[in-house]
C-alpha atoms as a PDB file:
ATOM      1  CA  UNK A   1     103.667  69.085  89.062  1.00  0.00           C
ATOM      2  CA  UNK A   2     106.170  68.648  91.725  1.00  0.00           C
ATOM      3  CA  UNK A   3     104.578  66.942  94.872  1.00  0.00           C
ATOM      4  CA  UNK A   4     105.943  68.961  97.935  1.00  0.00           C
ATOM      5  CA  UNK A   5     105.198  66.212 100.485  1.00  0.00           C
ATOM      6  CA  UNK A   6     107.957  64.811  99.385  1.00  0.00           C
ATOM      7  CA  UNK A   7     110.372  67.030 100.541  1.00  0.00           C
ATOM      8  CA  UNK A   8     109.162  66.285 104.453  1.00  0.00           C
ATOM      9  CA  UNK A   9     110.774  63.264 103.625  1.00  0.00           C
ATOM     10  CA  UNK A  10     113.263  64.860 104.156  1.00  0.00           C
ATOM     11  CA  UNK A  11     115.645  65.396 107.492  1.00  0.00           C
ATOM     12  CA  UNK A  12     117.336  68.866 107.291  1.00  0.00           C
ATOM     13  CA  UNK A  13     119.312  70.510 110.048  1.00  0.00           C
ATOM     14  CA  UNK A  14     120.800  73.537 110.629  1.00  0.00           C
ATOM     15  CA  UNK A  15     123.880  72.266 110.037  1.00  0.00           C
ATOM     16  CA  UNK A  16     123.008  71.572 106.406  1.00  0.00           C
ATOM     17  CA  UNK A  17     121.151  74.934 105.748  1.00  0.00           C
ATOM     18  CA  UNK A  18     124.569  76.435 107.458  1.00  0.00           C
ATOM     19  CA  UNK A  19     126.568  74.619 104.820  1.00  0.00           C
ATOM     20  CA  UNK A  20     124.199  75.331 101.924  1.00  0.00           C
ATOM     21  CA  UNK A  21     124.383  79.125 102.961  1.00  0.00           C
ATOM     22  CA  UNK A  22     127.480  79.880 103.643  1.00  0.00           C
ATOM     23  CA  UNK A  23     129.509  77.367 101.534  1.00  0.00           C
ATOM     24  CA  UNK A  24     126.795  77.600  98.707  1.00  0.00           C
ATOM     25  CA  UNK A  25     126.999  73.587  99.072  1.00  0.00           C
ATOM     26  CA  UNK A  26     124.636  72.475  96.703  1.00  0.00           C
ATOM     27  CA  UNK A  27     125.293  68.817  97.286  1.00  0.00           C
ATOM     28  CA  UNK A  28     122.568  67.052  98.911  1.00  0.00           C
ATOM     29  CA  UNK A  29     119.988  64.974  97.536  1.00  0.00           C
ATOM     30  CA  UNK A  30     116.985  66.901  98.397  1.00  0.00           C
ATOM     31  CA  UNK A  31     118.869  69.729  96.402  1.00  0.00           C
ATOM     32  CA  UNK A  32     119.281  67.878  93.410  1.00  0.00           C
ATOM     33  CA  UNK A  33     116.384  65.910  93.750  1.00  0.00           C
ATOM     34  CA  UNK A  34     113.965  69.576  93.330  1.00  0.00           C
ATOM     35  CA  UNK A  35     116.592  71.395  91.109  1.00  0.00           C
ATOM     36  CA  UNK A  36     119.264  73.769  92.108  1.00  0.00           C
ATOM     37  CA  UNK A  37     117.800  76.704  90.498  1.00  0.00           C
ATOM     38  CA  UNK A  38     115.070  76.674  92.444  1.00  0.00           C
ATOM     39  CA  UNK A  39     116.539  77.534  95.551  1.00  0.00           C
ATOM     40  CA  UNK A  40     117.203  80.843  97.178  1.00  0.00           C
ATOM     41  CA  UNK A  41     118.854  82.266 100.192  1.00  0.00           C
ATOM     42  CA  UNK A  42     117.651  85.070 101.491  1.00  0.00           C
ATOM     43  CA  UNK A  43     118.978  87.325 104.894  1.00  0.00           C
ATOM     44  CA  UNK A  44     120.372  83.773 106.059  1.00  0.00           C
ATOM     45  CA  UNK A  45     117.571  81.377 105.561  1.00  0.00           C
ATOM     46  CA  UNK A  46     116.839  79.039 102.475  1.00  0.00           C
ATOM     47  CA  UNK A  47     113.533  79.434 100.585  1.00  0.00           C
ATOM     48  CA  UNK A  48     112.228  77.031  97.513  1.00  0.00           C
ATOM     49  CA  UNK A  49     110.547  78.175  95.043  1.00  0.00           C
ATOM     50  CA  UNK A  50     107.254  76.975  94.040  1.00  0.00           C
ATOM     51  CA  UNK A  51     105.042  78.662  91.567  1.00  0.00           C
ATOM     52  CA  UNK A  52     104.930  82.193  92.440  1.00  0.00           C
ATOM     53  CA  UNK A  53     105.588  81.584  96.187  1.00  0.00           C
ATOM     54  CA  UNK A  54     109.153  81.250  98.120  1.00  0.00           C
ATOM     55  CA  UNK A  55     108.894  78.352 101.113  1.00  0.00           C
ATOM     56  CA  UNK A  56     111.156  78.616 103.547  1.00  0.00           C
ATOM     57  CA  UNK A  57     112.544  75.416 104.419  1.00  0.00           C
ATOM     58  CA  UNK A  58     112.769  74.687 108.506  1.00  0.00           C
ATOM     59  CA  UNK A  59     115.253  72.994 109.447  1.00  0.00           C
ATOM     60  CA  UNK A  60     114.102  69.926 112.263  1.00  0.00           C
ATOM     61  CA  UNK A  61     115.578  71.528 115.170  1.00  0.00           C
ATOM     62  CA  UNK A  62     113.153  74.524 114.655  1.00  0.00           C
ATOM     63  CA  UNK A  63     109.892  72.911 113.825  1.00  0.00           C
ATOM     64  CA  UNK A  64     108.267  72.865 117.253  1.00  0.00           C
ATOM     65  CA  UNK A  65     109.263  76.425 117.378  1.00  0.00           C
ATOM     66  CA  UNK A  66     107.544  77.739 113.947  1.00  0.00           C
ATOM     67  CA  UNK A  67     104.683  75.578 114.736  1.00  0.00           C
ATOM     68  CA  UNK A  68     104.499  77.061 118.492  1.00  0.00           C
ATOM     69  CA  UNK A  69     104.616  80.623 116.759  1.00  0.00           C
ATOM     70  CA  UNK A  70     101.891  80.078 113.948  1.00  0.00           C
ATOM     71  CA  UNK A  71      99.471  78.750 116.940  1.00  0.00           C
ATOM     72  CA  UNK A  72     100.014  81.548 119.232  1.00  0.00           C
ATOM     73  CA  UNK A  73      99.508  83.852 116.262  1.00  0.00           C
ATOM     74  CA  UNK A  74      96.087  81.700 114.906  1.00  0.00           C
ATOM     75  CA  UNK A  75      95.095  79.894 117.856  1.00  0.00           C
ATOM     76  CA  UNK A  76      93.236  77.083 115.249  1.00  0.00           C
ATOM     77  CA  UNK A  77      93.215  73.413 115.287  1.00  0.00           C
ATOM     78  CA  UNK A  78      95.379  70.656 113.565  1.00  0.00           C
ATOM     79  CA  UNK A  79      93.747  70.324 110.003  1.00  0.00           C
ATOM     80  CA  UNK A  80      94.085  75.069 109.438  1.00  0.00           C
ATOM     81  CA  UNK A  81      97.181  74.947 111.113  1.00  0.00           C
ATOM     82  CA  UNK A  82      98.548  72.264 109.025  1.00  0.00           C
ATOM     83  CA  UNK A  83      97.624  74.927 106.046  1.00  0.00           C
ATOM     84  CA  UNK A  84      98.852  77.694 107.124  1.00  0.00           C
ATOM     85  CA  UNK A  85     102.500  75.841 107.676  1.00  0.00           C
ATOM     86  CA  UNK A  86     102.108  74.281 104.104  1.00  0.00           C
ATOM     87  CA  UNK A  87     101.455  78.185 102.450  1.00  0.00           C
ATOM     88  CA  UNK A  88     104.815  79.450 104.074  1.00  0.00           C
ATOM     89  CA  UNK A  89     107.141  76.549 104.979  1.00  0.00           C
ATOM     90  CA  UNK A  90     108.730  73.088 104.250  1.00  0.00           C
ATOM     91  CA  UNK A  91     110.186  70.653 106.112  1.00  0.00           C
ATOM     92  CA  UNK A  92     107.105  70.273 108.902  1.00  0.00           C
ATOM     93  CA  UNK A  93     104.893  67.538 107.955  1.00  0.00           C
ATOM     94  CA  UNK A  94     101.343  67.054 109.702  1.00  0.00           C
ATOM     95  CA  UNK A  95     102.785  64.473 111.459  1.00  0.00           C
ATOM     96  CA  UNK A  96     105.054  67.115 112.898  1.00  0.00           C
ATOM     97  CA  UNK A  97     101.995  69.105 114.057  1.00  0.00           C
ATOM     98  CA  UNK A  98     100.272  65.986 115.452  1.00  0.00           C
ATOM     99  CA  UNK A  99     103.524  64.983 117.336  1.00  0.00           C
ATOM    100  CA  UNK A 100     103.166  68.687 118.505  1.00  0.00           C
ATOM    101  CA  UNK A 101      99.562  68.674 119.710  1.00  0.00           C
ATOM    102  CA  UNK A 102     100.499  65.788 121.487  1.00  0.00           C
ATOM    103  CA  UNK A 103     103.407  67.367 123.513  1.00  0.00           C
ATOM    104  CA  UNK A 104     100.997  70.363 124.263  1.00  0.00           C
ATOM    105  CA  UNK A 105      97.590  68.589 124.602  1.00  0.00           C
ATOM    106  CA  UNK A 106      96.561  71.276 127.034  1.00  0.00           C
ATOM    107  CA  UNK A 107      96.744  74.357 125.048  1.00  0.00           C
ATOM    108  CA  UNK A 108      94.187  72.761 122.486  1.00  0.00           C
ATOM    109  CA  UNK A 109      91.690  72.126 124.812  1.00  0.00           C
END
């Protein structure tokens, strides 16, 4: 089974999901690395697929935005929020969300 902590590992930025879309660039080692074929594009953003479920992958620029949105949608702490991100996205590690918390220590007090 493919470990998908891997993949935060990873730095991807918009300009590589830009190139990836609209070039269909498949060159790039986290590409090749989980297999072409299970990529996906989909109304401009790139999803992996794993099992049954499509991941969209964030790129870094976004990731205190998607993990701003998730908490003002769940309003939980670290350890739910950290599985909430891993059931829809990649590319946002929990040290991501830590780093996060951090930055915004006041909003979970």
């Amino acid at each position: 089974m493919m470990n998908l902590n891997l993949f935060n590992r990873y730095k991807i930025n918009k300009n590589m999901i830009d190139d990836i879309i609209k070039n269909n660039n498949l060159n790039y080692d986290f590409i090749n690395y989980f297999k072409p074929r299970n990529f996906y594009i989909y109304k401009n953003n790139l999803f992996y697929k794993y099992k049954k479920k499509y991941l969209q992958i964030i790129p870094s620029e976004d990731i205190d935005i998607v993990i701003q949105n998730i908490f003002n949608k769940n309003k939980v702490g670290r350890d739910a929020l950290f599985e909430i991100i891993k059931d829809k996205y990649l590319g946002i590690s929990r040290r991501n969300i830590n780093i996060f918390i951090q930055k915004n220590k006041n909003n979970f007090m």
